[in-house]
C-alpha atoms as a PDB file:
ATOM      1  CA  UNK A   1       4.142  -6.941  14.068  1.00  0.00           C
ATOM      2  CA  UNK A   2       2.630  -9.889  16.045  1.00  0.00           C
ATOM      3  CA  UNK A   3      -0.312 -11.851  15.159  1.00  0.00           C
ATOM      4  CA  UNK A   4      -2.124  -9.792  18.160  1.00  0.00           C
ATOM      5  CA  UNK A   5      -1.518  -6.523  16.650  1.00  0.00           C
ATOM      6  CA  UNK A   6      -2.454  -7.578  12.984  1.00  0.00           C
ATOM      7  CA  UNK A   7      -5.812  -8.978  14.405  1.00  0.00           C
ATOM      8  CA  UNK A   8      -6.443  -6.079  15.811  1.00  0.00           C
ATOM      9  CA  UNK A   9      -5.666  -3.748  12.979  1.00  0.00           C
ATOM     10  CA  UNK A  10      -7.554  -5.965  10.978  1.00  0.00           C
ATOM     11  CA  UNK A  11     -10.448  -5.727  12.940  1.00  0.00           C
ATOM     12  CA  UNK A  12     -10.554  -1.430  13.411  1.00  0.00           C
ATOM     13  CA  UNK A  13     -11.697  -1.233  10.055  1.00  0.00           C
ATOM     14  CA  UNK A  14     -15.475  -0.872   9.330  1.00  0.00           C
ATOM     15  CA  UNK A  15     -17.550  -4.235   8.631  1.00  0.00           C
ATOM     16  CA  UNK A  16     -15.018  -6.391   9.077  1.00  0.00           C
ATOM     17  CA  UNK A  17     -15.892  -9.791  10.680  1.00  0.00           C
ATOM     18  CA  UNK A  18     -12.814 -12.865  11.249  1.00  0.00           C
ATOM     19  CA  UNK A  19     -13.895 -16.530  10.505  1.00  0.00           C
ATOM     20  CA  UNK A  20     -11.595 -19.462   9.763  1.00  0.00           C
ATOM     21  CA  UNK A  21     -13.854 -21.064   6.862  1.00  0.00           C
ATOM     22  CA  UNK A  22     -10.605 -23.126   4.963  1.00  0.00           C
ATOM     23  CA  UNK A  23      -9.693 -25.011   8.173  1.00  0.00           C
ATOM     24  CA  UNK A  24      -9.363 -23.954  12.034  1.00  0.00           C
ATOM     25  CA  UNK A  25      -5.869 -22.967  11.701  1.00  0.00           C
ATOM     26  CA  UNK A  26      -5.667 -19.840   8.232  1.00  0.00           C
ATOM     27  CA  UNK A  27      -7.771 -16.906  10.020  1.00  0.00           C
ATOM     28  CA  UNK A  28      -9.115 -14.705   7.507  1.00  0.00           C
ATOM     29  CA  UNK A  29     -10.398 -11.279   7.639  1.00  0.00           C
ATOM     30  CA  UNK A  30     -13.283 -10.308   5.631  1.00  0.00           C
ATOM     31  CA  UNK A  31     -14.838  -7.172   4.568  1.00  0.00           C
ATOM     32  CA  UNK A  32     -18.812  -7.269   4.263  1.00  0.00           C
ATOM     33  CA  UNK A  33     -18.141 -11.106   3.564  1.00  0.00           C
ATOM     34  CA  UNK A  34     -15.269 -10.262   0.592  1.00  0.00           C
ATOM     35  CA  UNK A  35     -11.682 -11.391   1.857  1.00  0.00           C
ATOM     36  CA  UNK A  36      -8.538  -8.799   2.221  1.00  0.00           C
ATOM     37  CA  UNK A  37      -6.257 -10.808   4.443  1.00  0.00           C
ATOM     38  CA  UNK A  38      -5.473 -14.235   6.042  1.00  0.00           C
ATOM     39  CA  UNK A  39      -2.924 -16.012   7.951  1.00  0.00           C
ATOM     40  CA  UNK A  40      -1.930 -19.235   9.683  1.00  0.00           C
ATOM     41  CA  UNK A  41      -2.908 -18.777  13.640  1.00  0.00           C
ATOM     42  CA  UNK A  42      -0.360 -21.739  14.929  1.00  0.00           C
ATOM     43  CA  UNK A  43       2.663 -20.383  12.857  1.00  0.00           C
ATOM     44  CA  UNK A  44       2.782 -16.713  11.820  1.00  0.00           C
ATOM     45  CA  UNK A  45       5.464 -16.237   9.597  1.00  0.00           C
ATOM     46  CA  UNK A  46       3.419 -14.398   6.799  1.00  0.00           C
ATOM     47  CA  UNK A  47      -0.097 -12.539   5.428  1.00  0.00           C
ATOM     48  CA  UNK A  48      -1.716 -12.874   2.515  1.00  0.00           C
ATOM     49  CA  UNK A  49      -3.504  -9.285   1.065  1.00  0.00           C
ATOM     50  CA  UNK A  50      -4.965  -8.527  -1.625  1.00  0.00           C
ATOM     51  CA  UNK A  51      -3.070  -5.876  -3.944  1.00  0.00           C
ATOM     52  CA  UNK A  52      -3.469  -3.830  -7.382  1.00  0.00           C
ATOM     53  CA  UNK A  53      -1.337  -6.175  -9.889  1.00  0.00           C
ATOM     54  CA  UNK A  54       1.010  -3.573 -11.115  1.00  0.00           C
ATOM     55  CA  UNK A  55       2.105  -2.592  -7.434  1.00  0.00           C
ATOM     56  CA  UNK A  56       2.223  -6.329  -6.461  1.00  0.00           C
ATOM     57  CA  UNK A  57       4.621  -6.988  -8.887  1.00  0.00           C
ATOM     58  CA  UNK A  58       6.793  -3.278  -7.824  1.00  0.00           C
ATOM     59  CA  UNK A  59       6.422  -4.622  -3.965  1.00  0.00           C
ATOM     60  CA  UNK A  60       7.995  -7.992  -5.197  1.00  0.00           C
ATOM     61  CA  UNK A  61      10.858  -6.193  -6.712  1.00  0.00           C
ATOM     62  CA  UNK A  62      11.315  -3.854  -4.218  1.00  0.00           C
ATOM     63  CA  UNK A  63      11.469  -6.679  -1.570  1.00  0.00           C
ATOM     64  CA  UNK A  64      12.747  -9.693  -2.813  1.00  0.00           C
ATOM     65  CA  UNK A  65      12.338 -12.992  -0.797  1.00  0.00           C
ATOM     66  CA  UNK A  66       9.979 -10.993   1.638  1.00  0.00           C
ATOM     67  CA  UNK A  67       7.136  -9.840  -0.362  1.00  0.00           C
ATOM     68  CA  UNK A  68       6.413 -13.095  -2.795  1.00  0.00           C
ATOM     69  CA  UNK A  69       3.312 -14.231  -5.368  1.00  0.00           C
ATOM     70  CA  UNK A  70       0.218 -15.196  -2.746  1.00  0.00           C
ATOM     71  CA  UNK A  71       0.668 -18.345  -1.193  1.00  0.00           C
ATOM     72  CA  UNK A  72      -1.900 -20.671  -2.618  1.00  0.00           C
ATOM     73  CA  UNK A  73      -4.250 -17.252  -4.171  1.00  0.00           C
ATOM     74  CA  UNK A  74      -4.293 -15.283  -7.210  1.00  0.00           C
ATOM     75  CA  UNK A  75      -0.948 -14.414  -7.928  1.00  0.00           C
ATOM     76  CA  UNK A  76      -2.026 -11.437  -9.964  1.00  0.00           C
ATOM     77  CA  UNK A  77      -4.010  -9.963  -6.836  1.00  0.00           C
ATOM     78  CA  UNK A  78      -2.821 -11.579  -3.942  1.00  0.00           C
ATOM     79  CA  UNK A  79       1.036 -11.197  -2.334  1.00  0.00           C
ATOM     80  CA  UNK A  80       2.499 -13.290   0.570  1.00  0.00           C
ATOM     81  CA  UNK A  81       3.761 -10.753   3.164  1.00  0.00           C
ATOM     82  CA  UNK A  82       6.982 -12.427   5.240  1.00  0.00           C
ATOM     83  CA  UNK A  83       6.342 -11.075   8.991  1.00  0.00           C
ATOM     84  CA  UNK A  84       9.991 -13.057   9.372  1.00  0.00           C
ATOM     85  CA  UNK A  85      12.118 -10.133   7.588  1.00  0.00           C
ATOM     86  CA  UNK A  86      11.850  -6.610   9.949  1.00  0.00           C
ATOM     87  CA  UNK A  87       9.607  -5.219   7.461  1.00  0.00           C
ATOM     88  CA  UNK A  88       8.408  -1.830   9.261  1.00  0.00           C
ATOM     89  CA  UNK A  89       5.101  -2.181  11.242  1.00  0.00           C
ATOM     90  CA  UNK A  90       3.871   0.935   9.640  1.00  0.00           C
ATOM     91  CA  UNK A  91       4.676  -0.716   5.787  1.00  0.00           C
ATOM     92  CA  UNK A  92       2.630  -3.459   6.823  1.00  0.00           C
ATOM     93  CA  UNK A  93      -0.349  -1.858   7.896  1.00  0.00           C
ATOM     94  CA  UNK A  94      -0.358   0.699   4.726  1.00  0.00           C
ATOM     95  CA  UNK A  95      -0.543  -2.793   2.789  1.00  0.00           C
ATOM     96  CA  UNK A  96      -3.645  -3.911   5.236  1.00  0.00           C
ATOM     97  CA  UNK A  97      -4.833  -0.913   4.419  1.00  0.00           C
ATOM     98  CA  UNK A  98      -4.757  -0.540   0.914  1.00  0.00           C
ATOM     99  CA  UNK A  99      -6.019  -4.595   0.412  1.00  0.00           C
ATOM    100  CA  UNK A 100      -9.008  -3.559   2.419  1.00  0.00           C
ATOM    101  CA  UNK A 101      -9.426  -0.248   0.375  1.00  0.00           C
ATOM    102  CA  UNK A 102      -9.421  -2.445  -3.098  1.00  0.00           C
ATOM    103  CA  UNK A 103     -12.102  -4.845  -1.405  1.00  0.00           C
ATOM    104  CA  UNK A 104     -14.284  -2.336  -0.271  1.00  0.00           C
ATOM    105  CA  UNK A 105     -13.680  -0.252  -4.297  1.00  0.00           C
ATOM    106  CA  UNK A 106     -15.393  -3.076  -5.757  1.00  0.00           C
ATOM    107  CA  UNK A 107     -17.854  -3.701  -2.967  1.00  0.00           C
ATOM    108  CA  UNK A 108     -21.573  -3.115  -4.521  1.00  0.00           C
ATOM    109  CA  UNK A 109     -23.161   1.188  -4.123  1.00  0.00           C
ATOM    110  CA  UNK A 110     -25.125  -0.471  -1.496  1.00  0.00           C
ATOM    111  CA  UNK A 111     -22.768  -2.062   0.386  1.00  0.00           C
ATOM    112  CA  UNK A 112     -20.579   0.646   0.476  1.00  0.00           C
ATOM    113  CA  UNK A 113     -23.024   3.235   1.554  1.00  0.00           C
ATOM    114  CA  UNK A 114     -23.168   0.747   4.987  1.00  0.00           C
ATOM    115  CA  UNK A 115     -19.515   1.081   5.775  1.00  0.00           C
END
């Protein structure tokens, strides 16, 4: 997966906006103003998501040196996705996917109802 194709995944899910509010190189991809992914624009050799702790630490096991504690996040919630290892496009976007499911599970009734 190339940066392209991650943006635009990122951005076919409802209420999601893109902003780079750290610094103008770490795009991040918010949901209804609540992050669920970011990465480095100039050099994209990994993603940050957002991920239920018990099946970050299973995905860190299962891929070891490829799937890794976030990158300057929450290491309980957050994992550092390599897009340098040949991990299957379709992997990837299931773990888009699910970080933007856990954002939008704790969103508030009302913002919910919106999406």
């Amino acid at each position: 997966m190339n940066i392209e194709s991650f943006r635009e995944y990122c951005l076919s899910f409802s209420g999601v906006t893109e902003e780079f509010p750290f610094d103008e190189n770490t795009l991040v991809f918010k949901v209804m103003g609540k992050m669920f992914a970011l990465c480095d624009v100039d050099d994209f050799e990994s993603i940050n998501l957002k991920c239920d702790p018990v099946k970050a630490i299973e995905l860190r096991e299962e891929y070891p040196g490829l799937i890794l504690p976030g990158y300057h996040m929450n290491k309980k919630h957050w994992n550092t996705v390599s897009m340098q290892g040949n991990l299957p496009d379709d992997k990837i976007k299931e773990w888009i996917k699910d970080s933007y499911d856990l954002v939008v599970a704790k969103l508030p009734k009302q913002d919910r109802e919106k999406l």
